[in-house]
N, C-alpha and C. Protein backbone atom coordinates (compact mmCIF):
# COMPACT_ATOMS: atom_id res chain seq x y z
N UNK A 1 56.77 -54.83 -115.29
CA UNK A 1 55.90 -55.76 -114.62
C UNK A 1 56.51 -56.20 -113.29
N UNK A 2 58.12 -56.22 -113.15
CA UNK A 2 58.42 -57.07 -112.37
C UNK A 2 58.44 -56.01 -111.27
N UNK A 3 58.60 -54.37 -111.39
CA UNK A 3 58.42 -53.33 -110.67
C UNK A 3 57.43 -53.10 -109.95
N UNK A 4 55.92 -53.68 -111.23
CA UNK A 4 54.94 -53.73 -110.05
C UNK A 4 54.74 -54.56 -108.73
N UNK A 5 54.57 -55.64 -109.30
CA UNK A 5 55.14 -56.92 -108.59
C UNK A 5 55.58 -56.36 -107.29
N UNK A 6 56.81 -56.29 -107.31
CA UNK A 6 57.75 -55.52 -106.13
C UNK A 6 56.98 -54.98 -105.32
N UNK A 7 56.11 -53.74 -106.10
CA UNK A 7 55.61 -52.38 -105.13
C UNK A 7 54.82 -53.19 -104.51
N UNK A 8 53.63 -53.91 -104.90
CA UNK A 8 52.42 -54.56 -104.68
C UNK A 8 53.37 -55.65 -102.94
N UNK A 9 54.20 -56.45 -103.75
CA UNK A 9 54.67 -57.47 -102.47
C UNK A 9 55.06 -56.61 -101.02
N UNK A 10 55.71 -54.90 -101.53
CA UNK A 10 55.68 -54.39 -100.27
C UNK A 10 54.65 -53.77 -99.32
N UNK A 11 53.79 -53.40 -100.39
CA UNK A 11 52.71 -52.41 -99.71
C UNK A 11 51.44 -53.67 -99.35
N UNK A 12 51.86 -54.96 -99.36
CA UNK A 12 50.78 -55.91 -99.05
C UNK A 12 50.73 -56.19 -97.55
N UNK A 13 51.38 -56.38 -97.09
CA UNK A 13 51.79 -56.32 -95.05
C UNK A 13 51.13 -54.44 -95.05
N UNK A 14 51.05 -53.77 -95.68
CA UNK A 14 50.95 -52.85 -94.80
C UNK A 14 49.38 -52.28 -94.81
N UNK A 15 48.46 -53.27 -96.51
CA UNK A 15 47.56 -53.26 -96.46
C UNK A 15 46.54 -54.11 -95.62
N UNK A 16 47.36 -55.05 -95.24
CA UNK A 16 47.05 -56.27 -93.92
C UNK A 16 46.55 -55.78 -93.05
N UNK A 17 47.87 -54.65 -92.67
CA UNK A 17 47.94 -54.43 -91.17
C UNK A 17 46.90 -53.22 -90.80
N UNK A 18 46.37 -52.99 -92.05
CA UNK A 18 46.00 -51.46 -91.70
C UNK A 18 44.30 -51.78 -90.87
N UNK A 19 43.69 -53.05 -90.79
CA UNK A 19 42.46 -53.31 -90.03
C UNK A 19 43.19 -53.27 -88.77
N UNK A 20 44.41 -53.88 -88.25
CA UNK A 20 44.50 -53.57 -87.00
C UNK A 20 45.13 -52.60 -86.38
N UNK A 21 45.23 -51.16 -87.84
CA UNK A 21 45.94 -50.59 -86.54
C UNK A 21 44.54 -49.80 -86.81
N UNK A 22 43.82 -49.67 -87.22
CA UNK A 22 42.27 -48.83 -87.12
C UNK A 22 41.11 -49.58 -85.85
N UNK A 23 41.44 -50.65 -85.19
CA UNK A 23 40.70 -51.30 -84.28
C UNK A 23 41.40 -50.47 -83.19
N UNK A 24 39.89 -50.65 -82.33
CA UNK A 24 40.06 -49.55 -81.08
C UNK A 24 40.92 -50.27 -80.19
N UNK A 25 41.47 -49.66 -79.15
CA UNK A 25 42.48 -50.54 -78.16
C UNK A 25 41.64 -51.78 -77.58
N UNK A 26 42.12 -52.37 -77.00
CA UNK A 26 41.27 -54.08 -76.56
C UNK A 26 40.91 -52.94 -75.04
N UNK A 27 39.74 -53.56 -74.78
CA UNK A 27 39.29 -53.05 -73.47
C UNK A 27 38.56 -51.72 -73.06
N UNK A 28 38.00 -51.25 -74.67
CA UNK A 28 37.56 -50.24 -74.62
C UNK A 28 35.95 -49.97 -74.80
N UNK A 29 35.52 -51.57 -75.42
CA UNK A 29 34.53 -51.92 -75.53
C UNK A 29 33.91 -51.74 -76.96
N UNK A 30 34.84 -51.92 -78.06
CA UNK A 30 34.88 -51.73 -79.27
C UNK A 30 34.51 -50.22 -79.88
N UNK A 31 34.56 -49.14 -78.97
CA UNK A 31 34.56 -47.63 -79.37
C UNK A 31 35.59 -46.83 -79.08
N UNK A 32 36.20 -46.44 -80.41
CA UNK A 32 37.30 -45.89 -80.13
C UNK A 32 37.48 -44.68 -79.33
N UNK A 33 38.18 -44.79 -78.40
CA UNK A 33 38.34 -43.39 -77.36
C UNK A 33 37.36 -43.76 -76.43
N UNK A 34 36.23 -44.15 -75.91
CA UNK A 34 34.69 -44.55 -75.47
C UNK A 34 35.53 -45.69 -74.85
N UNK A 35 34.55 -46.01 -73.01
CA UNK A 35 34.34 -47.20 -72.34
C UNK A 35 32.97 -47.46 -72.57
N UNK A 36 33.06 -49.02 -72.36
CA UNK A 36 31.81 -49.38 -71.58
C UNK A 36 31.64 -49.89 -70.70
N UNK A 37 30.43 -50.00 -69.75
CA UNK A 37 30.10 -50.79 -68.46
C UNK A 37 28.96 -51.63 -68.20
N UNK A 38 29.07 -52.70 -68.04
CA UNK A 38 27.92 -53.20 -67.41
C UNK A 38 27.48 -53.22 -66.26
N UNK A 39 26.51 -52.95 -65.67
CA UNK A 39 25.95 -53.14 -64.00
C UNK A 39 24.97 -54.10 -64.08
N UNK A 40 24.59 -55.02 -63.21
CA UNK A 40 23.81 -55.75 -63.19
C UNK A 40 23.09 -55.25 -61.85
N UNK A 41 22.27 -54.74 -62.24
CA UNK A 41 21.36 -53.95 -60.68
C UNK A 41 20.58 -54.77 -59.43
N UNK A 42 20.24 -56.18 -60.49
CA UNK A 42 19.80 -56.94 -59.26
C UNK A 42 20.84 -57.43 -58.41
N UNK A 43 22.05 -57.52 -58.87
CA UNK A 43 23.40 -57.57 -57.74
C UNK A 43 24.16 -56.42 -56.48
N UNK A 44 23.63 -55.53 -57.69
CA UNK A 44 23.66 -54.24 -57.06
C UNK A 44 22.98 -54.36 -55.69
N UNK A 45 21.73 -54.40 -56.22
CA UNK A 45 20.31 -54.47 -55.03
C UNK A 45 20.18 -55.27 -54.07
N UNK A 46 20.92 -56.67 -54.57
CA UNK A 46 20.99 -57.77 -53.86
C UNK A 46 22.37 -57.48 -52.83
N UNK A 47 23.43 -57.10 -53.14
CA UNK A 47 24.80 -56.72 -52.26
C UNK A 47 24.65 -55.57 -51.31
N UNK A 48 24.41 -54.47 -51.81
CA UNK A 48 24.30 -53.44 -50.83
C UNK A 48 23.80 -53.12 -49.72
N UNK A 49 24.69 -52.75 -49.11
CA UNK A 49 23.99 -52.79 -47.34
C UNK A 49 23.26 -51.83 -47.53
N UNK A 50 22.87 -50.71 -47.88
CA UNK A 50 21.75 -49.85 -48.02
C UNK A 50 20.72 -50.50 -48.46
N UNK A 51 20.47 -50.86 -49.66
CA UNK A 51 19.46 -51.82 -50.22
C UNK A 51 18.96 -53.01 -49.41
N UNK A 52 19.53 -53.36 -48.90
CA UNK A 52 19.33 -54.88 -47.76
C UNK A 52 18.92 -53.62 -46.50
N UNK A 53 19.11 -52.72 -45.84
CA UNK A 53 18.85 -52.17 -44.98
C UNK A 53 17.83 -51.73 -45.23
N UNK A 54 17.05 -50.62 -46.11
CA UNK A 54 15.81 -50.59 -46.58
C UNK A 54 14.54 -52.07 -46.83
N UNK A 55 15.46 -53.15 -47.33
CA UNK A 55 14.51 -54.18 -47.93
C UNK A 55 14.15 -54.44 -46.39
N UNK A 56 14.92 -54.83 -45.39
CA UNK A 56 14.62 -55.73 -43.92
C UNK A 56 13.63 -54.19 -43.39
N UNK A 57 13.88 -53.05 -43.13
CA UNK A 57 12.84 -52.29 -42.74
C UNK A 57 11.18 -52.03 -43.18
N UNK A 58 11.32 -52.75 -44.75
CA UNK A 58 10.26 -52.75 -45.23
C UNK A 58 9.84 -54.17 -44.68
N UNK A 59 10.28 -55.33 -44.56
CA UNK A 59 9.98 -56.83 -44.33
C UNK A 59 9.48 -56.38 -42.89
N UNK A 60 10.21 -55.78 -42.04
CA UNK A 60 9.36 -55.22 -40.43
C UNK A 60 8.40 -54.81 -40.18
N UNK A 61 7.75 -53.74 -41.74
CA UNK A 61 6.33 -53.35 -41.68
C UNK A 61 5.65 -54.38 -42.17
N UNK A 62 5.80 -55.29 -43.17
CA UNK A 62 5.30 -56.56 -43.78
C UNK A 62 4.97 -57.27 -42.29
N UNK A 63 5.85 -57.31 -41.74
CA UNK A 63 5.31 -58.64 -40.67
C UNK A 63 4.37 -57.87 -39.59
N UNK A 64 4.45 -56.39 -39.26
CA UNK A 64 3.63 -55.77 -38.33
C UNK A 64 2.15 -56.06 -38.92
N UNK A 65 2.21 -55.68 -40.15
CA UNK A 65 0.72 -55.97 -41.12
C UNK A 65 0.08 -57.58 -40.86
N UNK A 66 1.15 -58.44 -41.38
CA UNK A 66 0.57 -59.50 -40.54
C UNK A 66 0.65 -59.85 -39.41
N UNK A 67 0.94 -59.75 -38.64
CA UNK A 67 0.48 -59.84 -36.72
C UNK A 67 -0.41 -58.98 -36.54
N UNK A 68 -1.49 -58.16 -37.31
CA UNK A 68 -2.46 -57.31 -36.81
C UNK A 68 -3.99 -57.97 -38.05
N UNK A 69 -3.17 -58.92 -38.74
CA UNK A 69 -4.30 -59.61 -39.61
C UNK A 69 -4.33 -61.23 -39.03
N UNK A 70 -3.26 -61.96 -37.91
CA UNK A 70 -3.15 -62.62 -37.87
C UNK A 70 -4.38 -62.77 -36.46
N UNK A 71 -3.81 -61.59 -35.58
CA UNK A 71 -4.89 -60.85 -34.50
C UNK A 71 -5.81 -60.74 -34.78
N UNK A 72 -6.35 -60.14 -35.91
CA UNK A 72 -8.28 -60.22 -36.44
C UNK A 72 -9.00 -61.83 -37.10
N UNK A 73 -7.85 -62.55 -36.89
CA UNK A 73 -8.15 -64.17 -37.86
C UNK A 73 -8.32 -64.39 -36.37
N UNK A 74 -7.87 -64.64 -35.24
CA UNK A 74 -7.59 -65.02 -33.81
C UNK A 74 -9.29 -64.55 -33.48
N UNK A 75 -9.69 -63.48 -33.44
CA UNK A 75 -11.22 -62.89 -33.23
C UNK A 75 -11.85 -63.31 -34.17
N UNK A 76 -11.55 -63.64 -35.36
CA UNK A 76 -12.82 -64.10 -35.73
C UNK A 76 -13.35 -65.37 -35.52
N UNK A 77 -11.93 -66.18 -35.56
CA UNK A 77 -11.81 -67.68 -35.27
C UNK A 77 -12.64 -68.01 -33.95
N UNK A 78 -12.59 -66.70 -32.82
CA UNK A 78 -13.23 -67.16 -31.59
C UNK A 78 -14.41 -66.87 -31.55
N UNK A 79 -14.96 -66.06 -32.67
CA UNK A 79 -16.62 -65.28 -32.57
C UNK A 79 -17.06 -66.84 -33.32
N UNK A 80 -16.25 -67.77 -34.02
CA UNK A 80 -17.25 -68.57 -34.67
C UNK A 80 -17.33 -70.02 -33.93
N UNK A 81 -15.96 -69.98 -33.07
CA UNK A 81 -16.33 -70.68 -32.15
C UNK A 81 -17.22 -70.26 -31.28
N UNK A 82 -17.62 -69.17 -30.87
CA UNK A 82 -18.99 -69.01 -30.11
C UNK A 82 -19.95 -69.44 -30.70
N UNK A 83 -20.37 -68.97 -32.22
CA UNK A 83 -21.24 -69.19 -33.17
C UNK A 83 -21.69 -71.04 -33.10
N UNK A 84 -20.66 -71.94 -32.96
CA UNK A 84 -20.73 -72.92 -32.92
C UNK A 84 -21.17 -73.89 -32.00
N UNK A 85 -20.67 -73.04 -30.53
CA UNK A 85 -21.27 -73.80 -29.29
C UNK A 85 -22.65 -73.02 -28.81
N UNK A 86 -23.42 -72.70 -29.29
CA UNK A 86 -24.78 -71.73 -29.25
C UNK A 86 -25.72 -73.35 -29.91
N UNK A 87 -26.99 -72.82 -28.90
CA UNK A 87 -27.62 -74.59 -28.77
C UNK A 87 -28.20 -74.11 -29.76
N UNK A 88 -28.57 -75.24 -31.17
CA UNK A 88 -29.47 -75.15 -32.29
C UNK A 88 -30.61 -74.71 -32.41
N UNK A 89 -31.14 -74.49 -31.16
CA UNK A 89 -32.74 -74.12 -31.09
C UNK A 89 -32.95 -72.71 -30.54
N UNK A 90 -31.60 -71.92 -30.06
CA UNK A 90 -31.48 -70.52 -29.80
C UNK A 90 -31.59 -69.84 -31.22
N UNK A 91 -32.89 -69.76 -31.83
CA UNK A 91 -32.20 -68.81 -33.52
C UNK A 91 -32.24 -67.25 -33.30
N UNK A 92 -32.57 -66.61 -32.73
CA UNK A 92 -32.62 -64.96 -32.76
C UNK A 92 -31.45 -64.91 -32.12
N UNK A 93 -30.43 -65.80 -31.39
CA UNK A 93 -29.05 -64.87 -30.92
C UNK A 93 -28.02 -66.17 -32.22
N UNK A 94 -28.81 -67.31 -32.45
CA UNK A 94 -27.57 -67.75 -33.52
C UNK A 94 -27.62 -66.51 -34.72
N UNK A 95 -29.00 -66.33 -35.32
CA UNK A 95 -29.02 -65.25 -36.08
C UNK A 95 -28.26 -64.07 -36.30
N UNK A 96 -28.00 -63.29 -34.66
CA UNK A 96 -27.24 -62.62 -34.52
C UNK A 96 -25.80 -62.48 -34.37
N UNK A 97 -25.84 -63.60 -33.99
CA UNK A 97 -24.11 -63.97 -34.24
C UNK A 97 -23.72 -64.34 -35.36
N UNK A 98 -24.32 -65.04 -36.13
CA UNK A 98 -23.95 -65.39 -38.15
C UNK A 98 -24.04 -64.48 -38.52
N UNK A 99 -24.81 -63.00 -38.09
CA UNK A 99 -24.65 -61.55 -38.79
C UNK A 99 -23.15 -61.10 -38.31
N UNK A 100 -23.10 -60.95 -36.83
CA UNK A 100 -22.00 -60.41 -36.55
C UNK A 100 -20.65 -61.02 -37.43
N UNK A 101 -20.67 -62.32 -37.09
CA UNK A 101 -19.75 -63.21 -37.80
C UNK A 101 -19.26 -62.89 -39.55
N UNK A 102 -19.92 -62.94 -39.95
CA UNK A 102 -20.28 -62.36 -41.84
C UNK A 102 -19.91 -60.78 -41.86
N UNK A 103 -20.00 -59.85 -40.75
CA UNK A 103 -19.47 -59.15 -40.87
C UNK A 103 -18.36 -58.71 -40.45
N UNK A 104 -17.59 -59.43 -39.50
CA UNK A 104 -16.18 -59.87 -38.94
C UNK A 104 -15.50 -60.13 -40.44
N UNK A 105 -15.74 -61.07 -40.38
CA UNK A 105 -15.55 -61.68 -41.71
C UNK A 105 -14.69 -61.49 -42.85
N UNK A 106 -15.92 -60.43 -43.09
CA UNK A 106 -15.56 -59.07 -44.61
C UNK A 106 -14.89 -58.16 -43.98
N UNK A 107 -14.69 -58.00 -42.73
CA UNK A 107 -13.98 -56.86 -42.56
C UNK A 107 -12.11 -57.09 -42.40
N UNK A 108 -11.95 -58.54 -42.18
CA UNK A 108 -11.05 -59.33 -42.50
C UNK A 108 -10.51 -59.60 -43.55
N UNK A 109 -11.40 -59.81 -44.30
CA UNK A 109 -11.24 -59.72 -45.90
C UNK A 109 -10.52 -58.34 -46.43
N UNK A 110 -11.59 -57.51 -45.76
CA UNK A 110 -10.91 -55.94 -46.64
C UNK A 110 -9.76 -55.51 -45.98
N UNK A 111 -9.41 -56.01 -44.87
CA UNK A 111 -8.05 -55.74 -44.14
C UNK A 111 -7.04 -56.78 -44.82
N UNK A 112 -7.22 -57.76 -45.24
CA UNK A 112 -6.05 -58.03 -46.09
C UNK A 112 -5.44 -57.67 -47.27
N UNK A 113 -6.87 -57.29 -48.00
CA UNK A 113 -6.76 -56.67 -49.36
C UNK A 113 -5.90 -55.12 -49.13
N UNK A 114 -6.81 -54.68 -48.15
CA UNK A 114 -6.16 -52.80 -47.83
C UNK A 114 -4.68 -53.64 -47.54
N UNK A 115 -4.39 -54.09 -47.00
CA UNK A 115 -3.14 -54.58 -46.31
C UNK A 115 -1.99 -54.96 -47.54
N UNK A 116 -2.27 -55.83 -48.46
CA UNK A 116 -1.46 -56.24 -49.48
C UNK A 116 -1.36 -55.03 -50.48
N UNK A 117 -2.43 -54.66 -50.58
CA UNK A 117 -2.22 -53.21 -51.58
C UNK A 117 -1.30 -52.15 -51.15
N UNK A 118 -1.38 -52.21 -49.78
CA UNK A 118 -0.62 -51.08 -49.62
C UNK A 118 0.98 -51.69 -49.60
N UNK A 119 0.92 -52.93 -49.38
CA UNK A 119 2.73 -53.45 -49.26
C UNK A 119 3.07 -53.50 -50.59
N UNK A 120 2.07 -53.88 -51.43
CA UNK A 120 2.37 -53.94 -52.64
C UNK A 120 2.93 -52.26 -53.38
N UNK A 121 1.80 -51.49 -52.86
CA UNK A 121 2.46 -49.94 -53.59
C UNK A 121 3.86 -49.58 -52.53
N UNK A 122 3.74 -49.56 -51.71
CA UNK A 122 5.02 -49.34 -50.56
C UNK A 122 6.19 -50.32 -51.19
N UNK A 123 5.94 -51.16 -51.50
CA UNK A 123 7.00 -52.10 -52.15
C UNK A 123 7.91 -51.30 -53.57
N UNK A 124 6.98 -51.24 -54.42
CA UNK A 124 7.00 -50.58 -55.45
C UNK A 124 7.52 -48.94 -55.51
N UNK A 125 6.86 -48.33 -54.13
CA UNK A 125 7.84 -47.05 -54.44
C UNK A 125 9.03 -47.10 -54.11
N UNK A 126 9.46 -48.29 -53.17
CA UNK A 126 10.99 -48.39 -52.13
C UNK A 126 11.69 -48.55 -52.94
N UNK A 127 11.41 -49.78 -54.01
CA UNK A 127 12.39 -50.18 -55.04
C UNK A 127 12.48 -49.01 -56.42
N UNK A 128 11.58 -48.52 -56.71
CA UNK A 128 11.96 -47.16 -57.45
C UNK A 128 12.91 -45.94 -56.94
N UNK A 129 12.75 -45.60 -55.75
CA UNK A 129 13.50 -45.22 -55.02
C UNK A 129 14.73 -45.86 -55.43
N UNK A 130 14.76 -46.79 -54.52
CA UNK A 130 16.20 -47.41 -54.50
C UNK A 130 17.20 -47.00 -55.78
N UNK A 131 16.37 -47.87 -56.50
CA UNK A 131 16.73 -47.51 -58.23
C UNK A 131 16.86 -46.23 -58.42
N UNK A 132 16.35 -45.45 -58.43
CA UNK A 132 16.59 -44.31 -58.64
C UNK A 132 18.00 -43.44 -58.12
N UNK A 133 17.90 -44.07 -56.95
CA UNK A 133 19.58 -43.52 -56.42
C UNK A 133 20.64 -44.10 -56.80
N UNK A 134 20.62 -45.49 -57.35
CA UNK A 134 21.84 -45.92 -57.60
C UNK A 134 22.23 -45.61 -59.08
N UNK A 135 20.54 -45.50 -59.61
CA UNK A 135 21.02 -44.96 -61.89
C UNK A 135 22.03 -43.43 -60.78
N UNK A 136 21.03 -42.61 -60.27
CA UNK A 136 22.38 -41.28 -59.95
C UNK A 136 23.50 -41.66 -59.71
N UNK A 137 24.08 -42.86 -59.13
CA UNK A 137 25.14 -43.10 -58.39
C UNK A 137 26.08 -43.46 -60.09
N UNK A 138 25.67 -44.39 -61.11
CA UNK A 138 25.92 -44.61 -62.02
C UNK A 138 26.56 -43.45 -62.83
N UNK A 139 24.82 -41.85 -63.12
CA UNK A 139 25.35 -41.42 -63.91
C UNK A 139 26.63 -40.74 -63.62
N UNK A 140 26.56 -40.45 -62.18
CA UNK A 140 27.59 -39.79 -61.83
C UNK A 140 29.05 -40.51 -61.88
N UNK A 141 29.30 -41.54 -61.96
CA UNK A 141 30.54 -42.65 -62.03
C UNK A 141 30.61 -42.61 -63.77
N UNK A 142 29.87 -42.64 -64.58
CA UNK A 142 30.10 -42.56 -65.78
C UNK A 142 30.71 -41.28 -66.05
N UNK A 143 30.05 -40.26 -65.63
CA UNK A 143 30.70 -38.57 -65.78
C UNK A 143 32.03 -39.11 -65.55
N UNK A 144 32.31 -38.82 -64.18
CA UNK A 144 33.71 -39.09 -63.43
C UNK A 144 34.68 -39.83 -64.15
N UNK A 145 34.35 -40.46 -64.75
CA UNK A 145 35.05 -41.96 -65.02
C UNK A 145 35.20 -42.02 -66.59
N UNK A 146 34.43 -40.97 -67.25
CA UNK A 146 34.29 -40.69 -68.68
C UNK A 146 33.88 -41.91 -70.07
N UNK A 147 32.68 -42.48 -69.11
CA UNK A 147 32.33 -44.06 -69.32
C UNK A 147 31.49 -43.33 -70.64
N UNK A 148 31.50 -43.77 -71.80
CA UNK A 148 30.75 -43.49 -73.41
C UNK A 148 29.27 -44.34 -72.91
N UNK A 149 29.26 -45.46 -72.47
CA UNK A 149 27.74 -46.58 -72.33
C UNK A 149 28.18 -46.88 -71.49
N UNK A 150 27.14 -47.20 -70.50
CA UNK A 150 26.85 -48.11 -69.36
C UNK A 150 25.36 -49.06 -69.28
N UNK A 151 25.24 -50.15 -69.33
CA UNK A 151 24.34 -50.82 -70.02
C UNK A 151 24.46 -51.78 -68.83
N UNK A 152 22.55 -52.57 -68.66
CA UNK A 152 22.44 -53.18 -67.31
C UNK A 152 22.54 -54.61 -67.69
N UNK A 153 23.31 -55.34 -67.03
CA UNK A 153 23.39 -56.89 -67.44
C UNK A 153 22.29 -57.83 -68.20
N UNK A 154 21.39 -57.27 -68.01
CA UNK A 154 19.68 -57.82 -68.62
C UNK A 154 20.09 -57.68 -69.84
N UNK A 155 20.54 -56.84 -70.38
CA UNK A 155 20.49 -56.54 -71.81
C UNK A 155 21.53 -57.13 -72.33
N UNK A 156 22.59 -57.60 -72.00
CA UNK A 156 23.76 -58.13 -72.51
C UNK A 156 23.53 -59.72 -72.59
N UNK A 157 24.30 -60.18 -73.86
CA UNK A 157 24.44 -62.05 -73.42
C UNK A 157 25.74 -62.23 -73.30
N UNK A 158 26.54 -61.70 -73.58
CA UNK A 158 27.78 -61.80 -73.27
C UNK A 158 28.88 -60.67 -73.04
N UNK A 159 29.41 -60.51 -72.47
CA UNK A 159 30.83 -59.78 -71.91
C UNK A 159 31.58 -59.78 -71.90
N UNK A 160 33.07 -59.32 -71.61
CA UNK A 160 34.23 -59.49 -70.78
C UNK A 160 34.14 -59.25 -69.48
N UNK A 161 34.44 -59.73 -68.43
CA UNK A 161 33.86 -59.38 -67.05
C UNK A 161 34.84 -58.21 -66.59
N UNK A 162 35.92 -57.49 -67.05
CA UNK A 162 36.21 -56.65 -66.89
C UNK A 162 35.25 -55.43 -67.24
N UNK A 163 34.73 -55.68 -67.95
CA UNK A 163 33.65 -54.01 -67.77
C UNK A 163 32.52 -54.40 -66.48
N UNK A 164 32.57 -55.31 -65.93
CA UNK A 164 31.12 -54.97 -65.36
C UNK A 164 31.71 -53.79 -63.94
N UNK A 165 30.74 -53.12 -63.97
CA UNK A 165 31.47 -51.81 -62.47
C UNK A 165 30.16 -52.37 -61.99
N UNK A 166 29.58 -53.61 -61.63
CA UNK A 166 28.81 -53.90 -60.55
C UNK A 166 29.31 -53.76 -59.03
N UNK A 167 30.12 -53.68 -58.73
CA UNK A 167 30.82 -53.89 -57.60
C UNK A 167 31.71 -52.70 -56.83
N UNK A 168 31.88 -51.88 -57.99
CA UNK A 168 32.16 -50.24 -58.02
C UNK A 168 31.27 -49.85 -57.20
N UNK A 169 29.89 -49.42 -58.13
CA UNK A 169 28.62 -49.49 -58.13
C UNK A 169 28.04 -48.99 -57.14
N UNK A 170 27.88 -50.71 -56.30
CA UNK A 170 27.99 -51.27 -54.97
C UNK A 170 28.24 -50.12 -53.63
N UNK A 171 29.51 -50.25 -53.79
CA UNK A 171 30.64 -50.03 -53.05
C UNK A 171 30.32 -47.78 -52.95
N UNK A 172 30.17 -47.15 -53.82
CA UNK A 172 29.81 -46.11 -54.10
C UNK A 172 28.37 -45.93 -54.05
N UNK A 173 27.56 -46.51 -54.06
CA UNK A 173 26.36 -46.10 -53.27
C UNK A 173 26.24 -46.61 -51.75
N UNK A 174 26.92 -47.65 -51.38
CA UNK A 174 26.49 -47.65 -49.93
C UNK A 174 27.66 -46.24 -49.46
N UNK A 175 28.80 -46.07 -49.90
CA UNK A 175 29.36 -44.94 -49.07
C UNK A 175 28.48 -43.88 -48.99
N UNK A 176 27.69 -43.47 -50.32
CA UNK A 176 26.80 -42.41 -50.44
C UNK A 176 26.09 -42.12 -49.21
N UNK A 177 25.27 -43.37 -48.80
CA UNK A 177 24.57 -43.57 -47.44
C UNK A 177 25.08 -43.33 -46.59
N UNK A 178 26.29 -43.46 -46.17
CA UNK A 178 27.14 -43.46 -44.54
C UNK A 178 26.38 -42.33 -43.89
């Protein structure tokens, strides 16, 4: 009995120890042999001088769109000030001017709508785009870098801030651009 005893008191430290020597190294992201990474892309998107260089070229067509809707509000504003100083008892040219006017108008109307739709889809392909080059920029840094997961900050609630390669990232897609 007292033999077992013995064996048991020695082989007990080594049954202890044996969860930590089977845990993956610290910093590996709990997979043994395997990294992981986080990117947070709206930082990405938000830091990069490529991304900021695209966003302000798109904001230049945004504002050309409005200075050419701001220009048709300017004409219409003045056709209705005509409309307005026209004496009450002229009706066949007020007539004709509340037509013209109504159709100024709508055509104002459909120039903002054509106008937002299209910033809106132009918006939408820039930032797919965008995105699209930097997941390449990623997969290719994961290859390289022999990253197991790379996962986008949205999805995470918590971290070690040593995995995030936001700033890698960054830094490797604007060179891409040079």
């Amino acid at each position: 009995m007292k033999k077992i005893a013995l064996f048991i008191s020695l082989l007990m430290p080594f049954f202890l120890a044996m969860p930590l020597m089977a845990a993956p190294p610290r910093g590996t992201g709990g997979i043994a042999g395997g990294k992981i990474g986080i990117v947070d892309m709206q930082k990405v998107l938000r830091d990069s001088k490529n991304a900021r260089n695209i966003r302000t070229a798109f904001l230049k067509d945004v504002e050309k769109k409005q200075a050419a809707i701001r220009a048709k509000e300017g004409e219409v504003r003045k056709r209705e000030e005509e409309f307005n100083r026209l004496a009450p008892n002229a009706f066949e040219e007020r007539k004709k001017k509340a037509e013209q006017l109504k159709i100024e108008a709508r055509n104002l109307q459909h120039l903002r709508e054509d106008a937002e739709g299209e910033l809106k889809r132009k918006d939408a392909e820039i930032t797919q785009k965008t995105i699209g080059e930097i997941m390449q920029v990623i997969r290719n840094y994961a290859r390289n870098e022999r990253f197991t997961l790379i996962i986008d900050r949205m999805a995470v609630i918590t971290a070690d801030e040593s995995v995030d390669i936001s700033e890698r990232i960054t830094k490797l897609y604007d060179a891409q651009k040079k």
